[in-house]
Protein backbone atom coordinates (compact mmCIF):
# COMPACT_ATOMS: atom_id res chain seq x y z
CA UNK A 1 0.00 0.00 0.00
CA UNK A 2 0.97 3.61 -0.64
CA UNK A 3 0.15 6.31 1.67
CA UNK A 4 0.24 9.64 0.45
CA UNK A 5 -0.08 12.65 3.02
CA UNK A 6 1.76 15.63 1.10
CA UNK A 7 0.89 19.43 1.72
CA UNK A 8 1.57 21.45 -0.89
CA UNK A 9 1.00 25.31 -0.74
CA UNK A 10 2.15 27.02 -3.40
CA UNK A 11 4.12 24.40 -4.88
CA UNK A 12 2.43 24.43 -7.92
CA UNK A 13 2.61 20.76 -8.94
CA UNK A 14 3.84 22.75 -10.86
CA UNK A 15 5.72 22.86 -7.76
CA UNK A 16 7.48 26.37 -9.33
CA UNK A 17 8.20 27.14 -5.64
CA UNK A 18 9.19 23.88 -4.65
CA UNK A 19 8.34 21.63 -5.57
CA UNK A 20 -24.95 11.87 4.43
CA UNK A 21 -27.58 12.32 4.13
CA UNK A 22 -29.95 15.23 2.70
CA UNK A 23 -29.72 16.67 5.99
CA UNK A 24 -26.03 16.80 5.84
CA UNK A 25 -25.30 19.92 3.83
CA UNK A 26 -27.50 23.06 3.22
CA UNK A 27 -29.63 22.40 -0.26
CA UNK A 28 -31.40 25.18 -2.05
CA UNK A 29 -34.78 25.98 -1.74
CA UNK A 30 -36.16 24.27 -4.96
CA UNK A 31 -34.91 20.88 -3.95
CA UNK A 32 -35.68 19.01 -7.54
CA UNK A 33 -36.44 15.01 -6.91
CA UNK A 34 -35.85 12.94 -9.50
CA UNK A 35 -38.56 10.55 -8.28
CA UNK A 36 -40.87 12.89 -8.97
CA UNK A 37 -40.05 12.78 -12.72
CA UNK A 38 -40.70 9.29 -13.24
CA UNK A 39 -37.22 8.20 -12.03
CA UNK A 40 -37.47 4.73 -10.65
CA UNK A 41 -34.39 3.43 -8.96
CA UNK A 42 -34.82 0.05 -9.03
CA UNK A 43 -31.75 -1.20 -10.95
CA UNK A 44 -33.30 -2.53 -13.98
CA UNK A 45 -35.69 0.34 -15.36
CA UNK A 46 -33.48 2.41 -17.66
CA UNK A 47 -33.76 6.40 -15.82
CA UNK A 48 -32.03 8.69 -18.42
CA UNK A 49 -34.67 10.28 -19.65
CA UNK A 50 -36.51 10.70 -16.28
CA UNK A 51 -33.12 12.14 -14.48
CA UNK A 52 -32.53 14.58 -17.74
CA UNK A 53 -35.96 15.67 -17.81
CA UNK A 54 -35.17 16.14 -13.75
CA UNK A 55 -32.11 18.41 -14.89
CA UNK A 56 -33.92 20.39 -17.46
CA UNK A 57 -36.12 22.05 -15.26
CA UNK A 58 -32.94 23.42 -12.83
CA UNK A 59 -32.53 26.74 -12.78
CA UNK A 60 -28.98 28.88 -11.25
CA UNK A 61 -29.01 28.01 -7.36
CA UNK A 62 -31.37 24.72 -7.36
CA UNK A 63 -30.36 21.43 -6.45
CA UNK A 64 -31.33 17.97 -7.86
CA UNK A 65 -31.91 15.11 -4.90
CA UNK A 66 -31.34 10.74 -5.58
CA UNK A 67 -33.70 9.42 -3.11
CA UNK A 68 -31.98 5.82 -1.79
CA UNK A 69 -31.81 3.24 -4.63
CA UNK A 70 -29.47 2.28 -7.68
CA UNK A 71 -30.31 4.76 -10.92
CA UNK A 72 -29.30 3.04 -14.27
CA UNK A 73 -28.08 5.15 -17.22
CA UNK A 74 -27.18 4.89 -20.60
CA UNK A 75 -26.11 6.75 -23.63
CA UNK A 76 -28.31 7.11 -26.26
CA UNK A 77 -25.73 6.67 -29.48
CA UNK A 78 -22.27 6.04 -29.40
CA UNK A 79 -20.36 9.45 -29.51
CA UNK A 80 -22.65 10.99 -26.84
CA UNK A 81 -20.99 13.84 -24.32
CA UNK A 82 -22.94 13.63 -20.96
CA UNK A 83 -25.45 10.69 -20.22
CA UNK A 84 -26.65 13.04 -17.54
CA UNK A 85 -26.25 16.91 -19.04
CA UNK A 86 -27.00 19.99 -17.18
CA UNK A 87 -25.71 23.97 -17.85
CA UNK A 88 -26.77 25.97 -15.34
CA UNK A 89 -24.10 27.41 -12.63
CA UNK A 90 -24.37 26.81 -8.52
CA UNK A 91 -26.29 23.43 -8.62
CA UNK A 92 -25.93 20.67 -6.35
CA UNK A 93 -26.68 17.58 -7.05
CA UNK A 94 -26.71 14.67 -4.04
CA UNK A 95 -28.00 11.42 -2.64
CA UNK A 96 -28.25 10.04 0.72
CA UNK A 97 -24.80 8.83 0.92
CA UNK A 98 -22.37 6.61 -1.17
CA UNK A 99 -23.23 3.62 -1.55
CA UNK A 100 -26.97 4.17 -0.84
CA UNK A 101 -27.82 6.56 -3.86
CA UNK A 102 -26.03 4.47 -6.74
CA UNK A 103 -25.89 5.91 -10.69
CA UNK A 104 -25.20 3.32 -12.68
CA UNK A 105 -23.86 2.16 -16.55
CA UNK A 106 -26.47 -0.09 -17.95
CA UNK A 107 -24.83 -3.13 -19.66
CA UNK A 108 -23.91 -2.27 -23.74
CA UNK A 109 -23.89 1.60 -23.17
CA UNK A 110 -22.54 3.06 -26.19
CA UNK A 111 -19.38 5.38 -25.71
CA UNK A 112 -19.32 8.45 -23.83
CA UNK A 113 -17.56 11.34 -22.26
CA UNK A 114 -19.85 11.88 -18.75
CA UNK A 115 -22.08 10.19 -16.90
CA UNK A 116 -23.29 13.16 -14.82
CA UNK A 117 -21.48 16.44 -17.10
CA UNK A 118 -22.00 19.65 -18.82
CA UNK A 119 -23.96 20.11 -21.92
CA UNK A 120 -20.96 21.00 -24.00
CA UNK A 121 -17.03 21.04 -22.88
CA UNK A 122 -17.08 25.17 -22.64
CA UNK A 123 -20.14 24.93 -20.71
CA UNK A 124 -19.48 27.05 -16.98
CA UNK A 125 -20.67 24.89 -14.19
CA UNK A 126 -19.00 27.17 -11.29
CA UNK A 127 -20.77 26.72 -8.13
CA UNK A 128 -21.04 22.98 -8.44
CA UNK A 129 -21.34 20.71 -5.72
CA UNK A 130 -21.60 16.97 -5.57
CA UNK A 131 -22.07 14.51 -2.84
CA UNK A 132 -23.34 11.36 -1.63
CA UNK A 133 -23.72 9.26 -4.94
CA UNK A 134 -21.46 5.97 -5.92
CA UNK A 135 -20.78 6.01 -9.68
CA UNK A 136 -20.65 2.41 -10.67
CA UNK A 137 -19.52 2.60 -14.13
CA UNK A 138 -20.39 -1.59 -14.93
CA UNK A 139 -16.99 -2.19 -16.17
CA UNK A 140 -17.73 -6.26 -16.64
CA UNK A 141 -20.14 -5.61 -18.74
CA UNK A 142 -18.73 -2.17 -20.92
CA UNK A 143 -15.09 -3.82 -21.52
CA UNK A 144 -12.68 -1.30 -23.17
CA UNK A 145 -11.74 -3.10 -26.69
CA UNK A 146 -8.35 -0.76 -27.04
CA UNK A 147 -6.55 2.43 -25.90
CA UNK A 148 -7.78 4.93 -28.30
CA UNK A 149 -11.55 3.99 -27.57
CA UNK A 150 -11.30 5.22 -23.85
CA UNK A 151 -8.88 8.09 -25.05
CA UNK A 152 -11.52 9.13 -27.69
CA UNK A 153 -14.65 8.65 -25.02
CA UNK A 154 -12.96 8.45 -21.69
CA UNK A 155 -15.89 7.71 -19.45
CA UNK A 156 -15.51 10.37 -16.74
CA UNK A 157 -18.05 10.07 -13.78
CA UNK A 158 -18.58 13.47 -13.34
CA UNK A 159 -17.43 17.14 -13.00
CA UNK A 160 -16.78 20.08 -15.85
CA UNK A 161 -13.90 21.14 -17.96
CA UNK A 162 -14.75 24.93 -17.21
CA UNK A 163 -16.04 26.41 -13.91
CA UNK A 164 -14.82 27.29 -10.28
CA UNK A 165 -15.91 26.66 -6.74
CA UNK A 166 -16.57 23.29 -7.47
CA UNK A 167 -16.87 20.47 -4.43
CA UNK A 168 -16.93 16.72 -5.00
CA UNK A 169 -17.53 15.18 -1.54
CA UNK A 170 -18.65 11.54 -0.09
CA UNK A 171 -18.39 9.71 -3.42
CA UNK A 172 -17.82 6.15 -4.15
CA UNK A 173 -16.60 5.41 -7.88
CA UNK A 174 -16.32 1.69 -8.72
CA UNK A 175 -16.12 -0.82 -11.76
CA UNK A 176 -14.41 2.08 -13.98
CA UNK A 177 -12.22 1.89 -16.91
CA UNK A 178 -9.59 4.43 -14.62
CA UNK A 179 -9.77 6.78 -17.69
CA UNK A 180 -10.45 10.12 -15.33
CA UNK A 181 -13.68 9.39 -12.91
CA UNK A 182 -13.53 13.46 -11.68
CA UNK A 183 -12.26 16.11 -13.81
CA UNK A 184 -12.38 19.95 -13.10
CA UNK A 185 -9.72 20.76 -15.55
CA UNK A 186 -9.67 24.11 -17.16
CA UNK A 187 -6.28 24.37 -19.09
CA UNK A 188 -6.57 27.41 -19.49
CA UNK A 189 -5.23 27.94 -15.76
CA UNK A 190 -8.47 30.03 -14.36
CA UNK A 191 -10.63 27.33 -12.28
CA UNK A 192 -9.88 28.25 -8.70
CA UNK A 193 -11.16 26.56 -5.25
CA UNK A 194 -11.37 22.93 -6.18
CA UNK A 195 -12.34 20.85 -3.24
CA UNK A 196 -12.11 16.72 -3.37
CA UNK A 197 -12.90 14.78 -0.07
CA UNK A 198 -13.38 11.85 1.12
CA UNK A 199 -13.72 10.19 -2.43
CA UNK A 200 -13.45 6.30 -2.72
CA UNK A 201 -12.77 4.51 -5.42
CA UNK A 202 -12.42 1.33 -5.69
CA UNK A 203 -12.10 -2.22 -8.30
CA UNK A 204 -10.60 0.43 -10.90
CA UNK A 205 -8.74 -0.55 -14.03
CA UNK A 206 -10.60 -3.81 -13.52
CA UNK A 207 -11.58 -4.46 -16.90
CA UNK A 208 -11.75 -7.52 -18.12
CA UNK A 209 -9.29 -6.56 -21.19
CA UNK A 210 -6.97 -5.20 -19.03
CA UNK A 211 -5.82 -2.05 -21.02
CA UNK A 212 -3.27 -0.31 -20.25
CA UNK A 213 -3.61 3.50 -20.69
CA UNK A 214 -1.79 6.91 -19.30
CA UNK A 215 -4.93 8.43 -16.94
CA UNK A 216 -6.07 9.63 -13.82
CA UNK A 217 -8.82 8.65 -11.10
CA UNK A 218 -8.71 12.63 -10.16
CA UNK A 219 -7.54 15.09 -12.63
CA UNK A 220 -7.95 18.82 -11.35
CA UNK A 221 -6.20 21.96 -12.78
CA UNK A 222 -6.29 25.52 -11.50
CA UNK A 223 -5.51 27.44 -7.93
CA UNK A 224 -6.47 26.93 -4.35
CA UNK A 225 -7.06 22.92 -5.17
CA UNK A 226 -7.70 20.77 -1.92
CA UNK A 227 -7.41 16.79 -2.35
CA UNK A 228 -8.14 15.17 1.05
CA UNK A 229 -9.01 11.82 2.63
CA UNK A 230 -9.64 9.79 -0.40
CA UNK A 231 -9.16 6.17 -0.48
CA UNK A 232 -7.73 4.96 -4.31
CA UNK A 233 -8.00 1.12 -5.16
CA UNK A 234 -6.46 0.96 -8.53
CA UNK A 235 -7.13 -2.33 -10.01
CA UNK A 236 -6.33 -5.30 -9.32
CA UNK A 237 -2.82 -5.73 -8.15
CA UNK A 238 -0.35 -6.55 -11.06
CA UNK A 239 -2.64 -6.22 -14.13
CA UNK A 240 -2.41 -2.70 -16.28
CA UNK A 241 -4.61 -0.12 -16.35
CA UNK A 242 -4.85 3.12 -15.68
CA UNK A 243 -1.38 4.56 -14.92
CA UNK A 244 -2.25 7.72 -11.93
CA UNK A 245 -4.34 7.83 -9.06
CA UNK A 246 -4.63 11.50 -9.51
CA UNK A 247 -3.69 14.10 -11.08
CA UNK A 248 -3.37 17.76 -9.90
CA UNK A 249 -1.89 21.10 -12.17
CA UNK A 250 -2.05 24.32 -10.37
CA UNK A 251 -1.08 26.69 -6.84
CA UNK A 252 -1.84 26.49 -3.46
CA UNK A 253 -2.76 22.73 -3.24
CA UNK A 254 -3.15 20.86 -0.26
CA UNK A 255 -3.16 16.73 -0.42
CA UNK A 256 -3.08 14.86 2.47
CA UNK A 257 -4.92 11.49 4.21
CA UNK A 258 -5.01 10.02 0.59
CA UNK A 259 -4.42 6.03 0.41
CA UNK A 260 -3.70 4.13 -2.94
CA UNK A 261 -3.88 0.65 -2.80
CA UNK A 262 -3.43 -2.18 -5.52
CA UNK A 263 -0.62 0.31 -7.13
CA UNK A 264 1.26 -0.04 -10.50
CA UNK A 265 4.82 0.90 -10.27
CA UNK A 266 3.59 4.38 -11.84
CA UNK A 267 -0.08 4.72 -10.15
CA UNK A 268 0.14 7.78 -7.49
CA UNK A 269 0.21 11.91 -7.69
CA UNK A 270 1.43 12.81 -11.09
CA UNK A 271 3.30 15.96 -10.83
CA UNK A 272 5.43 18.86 -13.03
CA UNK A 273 8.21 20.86 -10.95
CA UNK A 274 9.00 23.80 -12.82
CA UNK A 275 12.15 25.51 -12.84
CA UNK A 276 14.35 23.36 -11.22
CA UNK A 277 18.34 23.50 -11.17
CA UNK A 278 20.77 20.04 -11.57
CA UNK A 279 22.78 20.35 -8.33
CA UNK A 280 25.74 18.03 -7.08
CA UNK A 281 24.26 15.14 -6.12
CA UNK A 282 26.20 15.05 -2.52
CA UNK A 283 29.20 16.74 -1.84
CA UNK A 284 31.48 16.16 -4.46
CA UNK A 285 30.20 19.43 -6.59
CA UNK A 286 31.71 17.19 -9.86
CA UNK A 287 28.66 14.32 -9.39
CA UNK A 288 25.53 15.32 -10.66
CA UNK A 289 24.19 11.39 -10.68
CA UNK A 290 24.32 8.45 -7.81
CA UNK A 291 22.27 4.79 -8.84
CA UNK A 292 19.98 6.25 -11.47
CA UNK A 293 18.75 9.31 -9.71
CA UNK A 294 19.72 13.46 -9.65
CA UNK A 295 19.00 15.97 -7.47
CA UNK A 296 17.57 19.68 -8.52
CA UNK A 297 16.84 22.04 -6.58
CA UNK A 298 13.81 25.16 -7.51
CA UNK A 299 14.66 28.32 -8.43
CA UNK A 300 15.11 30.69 -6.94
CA UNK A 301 17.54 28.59 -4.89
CA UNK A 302 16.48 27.02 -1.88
CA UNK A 303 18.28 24.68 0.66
CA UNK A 304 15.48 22.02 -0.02
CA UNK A 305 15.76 19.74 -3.15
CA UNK A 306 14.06 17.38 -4.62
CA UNK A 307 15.05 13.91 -5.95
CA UNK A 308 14.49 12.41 -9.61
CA UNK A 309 14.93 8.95 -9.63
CA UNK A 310 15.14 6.07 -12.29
CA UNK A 311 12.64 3.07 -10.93
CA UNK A 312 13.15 0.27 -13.26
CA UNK A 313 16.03 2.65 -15.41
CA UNK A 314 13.13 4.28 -17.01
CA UNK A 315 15.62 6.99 -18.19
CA UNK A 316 18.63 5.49 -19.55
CA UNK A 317 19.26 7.86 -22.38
CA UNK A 318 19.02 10.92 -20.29
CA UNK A 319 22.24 12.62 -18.40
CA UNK A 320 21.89 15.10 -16.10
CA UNK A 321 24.65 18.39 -16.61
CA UNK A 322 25.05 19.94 -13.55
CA UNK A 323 23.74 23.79 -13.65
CA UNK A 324 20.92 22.78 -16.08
CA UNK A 325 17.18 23.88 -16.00
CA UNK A 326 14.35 21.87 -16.17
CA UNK A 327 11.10 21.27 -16.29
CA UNK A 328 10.66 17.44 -14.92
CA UNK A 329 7.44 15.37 -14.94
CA UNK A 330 6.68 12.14 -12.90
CA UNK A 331 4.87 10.53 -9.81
CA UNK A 332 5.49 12.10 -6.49
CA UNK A 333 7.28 9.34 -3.75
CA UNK A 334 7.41 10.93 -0.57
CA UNK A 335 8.49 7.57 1.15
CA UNK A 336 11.22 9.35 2.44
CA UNK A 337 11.92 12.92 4.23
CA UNK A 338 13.06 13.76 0.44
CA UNK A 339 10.29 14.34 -2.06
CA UNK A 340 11.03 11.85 -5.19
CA UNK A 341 9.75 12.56 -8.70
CA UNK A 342 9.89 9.03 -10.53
CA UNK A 343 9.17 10.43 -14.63
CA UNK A 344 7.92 7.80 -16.43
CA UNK A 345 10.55 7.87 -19.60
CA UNK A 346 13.15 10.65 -20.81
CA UNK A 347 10.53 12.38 -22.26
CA UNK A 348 9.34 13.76 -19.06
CA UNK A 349 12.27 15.73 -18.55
CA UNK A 350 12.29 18.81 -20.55
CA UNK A 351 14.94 21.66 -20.75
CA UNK A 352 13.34 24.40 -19.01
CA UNK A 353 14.66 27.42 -21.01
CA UNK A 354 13.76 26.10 -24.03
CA UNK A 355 10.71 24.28 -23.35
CA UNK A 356 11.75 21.10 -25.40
CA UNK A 357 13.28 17.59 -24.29
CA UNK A 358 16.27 18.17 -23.26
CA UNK A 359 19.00 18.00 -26.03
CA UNK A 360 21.12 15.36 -24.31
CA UNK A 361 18.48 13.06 -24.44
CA UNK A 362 18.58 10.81 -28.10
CA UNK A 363 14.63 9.10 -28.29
CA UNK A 364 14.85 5.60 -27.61
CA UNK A 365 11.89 5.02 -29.65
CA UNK A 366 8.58 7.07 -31.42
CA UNK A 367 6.72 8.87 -28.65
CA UNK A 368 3.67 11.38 -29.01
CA UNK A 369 1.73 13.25 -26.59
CA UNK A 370 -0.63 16.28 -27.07
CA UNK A 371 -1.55 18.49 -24.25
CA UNK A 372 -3.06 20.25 -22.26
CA UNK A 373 -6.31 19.47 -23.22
CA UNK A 374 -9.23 21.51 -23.12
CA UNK A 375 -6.42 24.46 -24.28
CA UNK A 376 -6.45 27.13 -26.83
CA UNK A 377 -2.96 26.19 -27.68
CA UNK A 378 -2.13 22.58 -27.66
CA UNK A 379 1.58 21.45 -27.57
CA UNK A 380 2.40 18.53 -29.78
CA UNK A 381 5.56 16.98 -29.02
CA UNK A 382 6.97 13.33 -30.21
CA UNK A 383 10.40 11.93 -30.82
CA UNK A 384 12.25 9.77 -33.72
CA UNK A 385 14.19 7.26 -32.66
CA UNK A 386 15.28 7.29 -36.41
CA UNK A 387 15.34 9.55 -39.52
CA UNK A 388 11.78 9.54 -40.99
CA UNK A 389 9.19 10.68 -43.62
CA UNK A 390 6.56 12.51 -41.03
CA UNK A 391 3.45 14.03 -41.72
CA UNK A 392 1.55 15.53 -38.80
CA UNK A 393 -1.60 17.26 -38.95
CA UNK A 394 -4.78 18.23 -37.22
CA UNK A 395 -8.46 17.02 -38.26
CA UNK A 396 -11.74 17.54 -37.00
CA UNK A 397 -14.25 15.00 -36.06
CA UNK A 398 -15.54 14.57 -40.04
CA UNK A 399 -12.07 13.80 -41.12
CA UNK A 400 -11.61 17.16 -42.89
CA UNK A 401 -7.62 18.39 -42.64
CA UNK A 402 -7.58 21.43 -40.00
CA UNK A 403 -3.14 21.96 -40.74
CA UNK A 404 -0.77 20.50 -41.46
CA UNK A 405 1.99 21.38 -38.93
CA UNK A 406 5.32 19.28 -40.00
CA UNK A 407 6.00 17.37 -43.21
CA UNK A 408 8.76 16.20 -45.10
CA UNK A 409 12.19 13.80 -44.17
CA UNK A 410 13.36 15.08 -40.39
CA UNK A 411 16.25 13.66 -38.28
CA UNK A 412 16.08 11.95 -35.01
CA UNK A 413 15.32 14.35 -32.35
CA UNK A 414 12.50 15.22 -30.02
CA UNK A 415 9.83 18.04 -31.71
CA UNK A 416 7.37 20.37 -30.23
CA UNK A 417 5.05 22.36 -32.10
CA UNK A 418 2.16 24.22 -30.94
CA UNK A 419 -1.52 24.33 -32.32
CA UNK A 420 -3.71 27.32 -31.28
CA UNK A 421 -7.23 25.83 -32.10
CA UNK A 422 -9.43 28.83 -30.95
CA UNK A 423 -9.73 29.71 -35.32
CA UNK A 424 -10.72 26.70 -35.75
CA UNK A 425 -13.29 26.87 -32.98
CA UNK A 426 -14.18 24.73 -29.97
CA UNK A 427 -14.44 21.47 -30.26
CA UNK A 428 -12.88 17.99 -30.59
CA UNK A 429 -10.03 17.31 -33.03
CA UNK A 430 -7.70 14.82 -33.85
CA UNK A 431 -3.55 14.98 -34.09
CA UNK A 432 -2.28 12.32 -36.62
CA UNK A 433 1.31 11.76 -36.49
CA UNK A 434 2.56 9.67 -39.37
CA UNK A 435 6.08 8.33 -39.00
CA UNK A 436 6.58 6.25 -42.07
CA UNK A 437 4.08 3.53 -42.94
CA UNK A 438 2.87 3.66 -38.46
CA UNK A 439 0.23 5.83 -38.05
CA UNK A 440 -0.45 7.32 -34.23
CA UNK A 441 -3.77 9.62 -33.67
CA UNK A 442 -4.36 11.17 -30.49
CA UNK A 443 -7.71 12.94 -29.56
CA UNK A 444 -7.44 16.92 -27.72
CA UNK A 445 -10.23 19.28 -26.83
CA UNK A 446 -9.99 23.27 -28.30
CA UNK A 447 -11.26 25.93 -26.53
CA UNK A 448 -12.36 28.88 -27.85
């Protein structure tokens, strides 16, 4: 088992610096049952329509109540954004406790982004609050068939991509794929006062496939972001899946009390330190590298550092120069008194002036990521192992050709180009990367 109790204020991960019940809570006045709208809570009648007709009555302020019972759901084509939609700001939405009040996948559902979600990814949903549900997502019986299925439709349980003051409290998500189960992620950098607590969740990655995919239980971006008390059972222990308990992007973040069980060698907090400095490794200012792992220190310089290590020689290509900048990516290890950053390849450590892998690092093999996403500007960044014909481009969901953004025969080196999608307008696009005759396409979110 890994314990994680971690306060981080300020820190940025981008650690710049350094690294109940109904009666429980206060509900609003026009306290909308969905009961009363032909929901039926039994497990077997199919409630999507009753729950969204539910939801289309709310107005700013109102709040939407699951009486005790288990609520199934399902999308109504494949493609579909929120099973459950809403747009209005400042609703809560709540049952009598996890475990009691149960939404859940029906078997077969068609793919889809939310269960419980916004209308539209741009859609503000500041002033939400949720509480006292278990998502049960049905994994056994809504297997994942490959990676780019779940990266296309990623099967989030529930939160918004744009909004702030948002508060996910007593909730039990189970039987999920581990793509992200709560997301309040605007990349943009402007969400502020994110509050997770006392979240369980529990047989995830466990489907019966057993893909293995780069994802969070938690994902949250933005300032004042609170992550406390939550209990993470990845999947079961040994088999892939989903690669990060959670996930957290911002200032002023406090996580402590969380517990992740059933771990991969990557599942935990996956963070970015920002800024950091190569230092001498002990006292001998002429080592910069002891069994695999560096030290850096942020800047401005400060006496504490933090330690990037190699689990499994994950980095063999990379060699740290003392005096260098970087920007370094990985899962946070505070076994020790010494915070750890474990990246998951060379690619996670970038040169920090320059914003591109550093140039001492020669790609091992093809890698591709795009990111952040939702952004207005999405960076693109892969690596040739090899010189190549490459073609990489952007298209929209109809297949038509957005830009083309590199082509022609480049040498082996890491790249990093950025896409600002906001002419093209918001939506959800696709960034092919041909490297030869292989083919990689990876889905990302504009904003406008």
């Amino acid at each position: 088992m890994k314990r994680i109790s971690v306060t981080m204020l300020a820190v940025c991960i981008y650690i710049g610096a350094l690294l109940g019940g109904q009666s429980a809570f206060a509900v609003a006045a026009n306290n909308i049952n969905v009961r009363n709208y032909g929901a039926v809570g039994n497990g077997l009648t199919d409630d999507t329509a009753a729950i969204n007709a539910a939801f289309a009555t709310c107005a700013s302020g109102d709040s939407v109540y699951f009486p005790p019972g288990t609520y199934l759901v399902k999308a109504p084509s494949a493609g579909t954004e929120s099973i459950i939609h809403f747009n209005k700001t400042n609703i809560t939405i709540f049952g009598d406790g996890a475990g009691v009040s149960t939404i859940k996948v029906a078997n077969s559902c068609p793919t889809y982004k939310w269960v419980l979600g916004p209308t539209a990814d741009s859609t503000n949903l500041s002033g939400l609050k949720i509480y006292g549900l278990t998502f049960d997502h049905n994994i056994a019986n809504n297997a994942i068939t490959n990676e780019a299925e779940i990266v296309a439709w990623p099967e989030y349980s529930c939160g918004c991509y744009v909004g702030s003051n948002l508060y996910f409290h007593d909730l039990q998500i189970t039987n999920a794929s581990s793509f992200i189960n709560i997301i309040a992620a605007d990349w943009s950098g402007t969400t502020d006062n994110v509050t997770v607590d006392n979240v369980r969740a529990d047989h995830i990655g466990d489907d019966p496939n057993h893909i293995e995919h780069d994802a969070s239980i938690i994902n949250i971006n933005g300032n004042h972001l609170t992550v406390t008390n939550c209990n993470f059972s990845c999947n079961t222990a040994g088999l892939p899946g989903g690669s990060t308990a959670f996930e957290i992007h911002g200032s002023n973040i406090l996580c402590q009390y969380n517990t992740i069980t059933n771990a991969e060698d990557y599942e935990g907090v996956l963070v970015r330190v920002q800024n950091v400095k190569v230092v001498p490794f002990n006292t001998d200012p002429t080592v910069p590298v002891t069994g695999g792992s560096f030290r850096v220190v942020a800047l401005p310089a400060m006496a504490d550092t933090i330690l990037v290590s190699s689990l499994g020689n994950t980095y063999p290509d990379y060699t740290p120069v003392i005096g260098t900048v970087l920007n370094v990516t990985g899962v946070l290890n505070i076994d020790t008194d010494v915070p750890r950053i474990l990246p998951r390849s060379s690619a996670d450590i970038v040169d920090g002036t320059a914003g591109v892998p550093s140039s001492n690092s020669t790609p091992s093999k093809i890698t591709f990521s795009v990111g952040p996403s939702p952004a207005r500007i999405a960076t693109v960044r892969f690596a040739l192992p090899r010189q190549a014909d490459v073609d990489l481009s952007v298209f929209d969901l109809s297949g038509r050709k957005i830009v083309t953004l590199a082509k022609g025969s480049m040498p082996a080196k890491a790249y990093e180009y950025k896409w600002n999608g906001s002419g093209a307008g918001a939506g959800v696009y696709f960034v092919r990367l041909r490297v030869g005759s292989e083919t990689y396409n990876l889905r990302t979110v504009s904003l406008k």
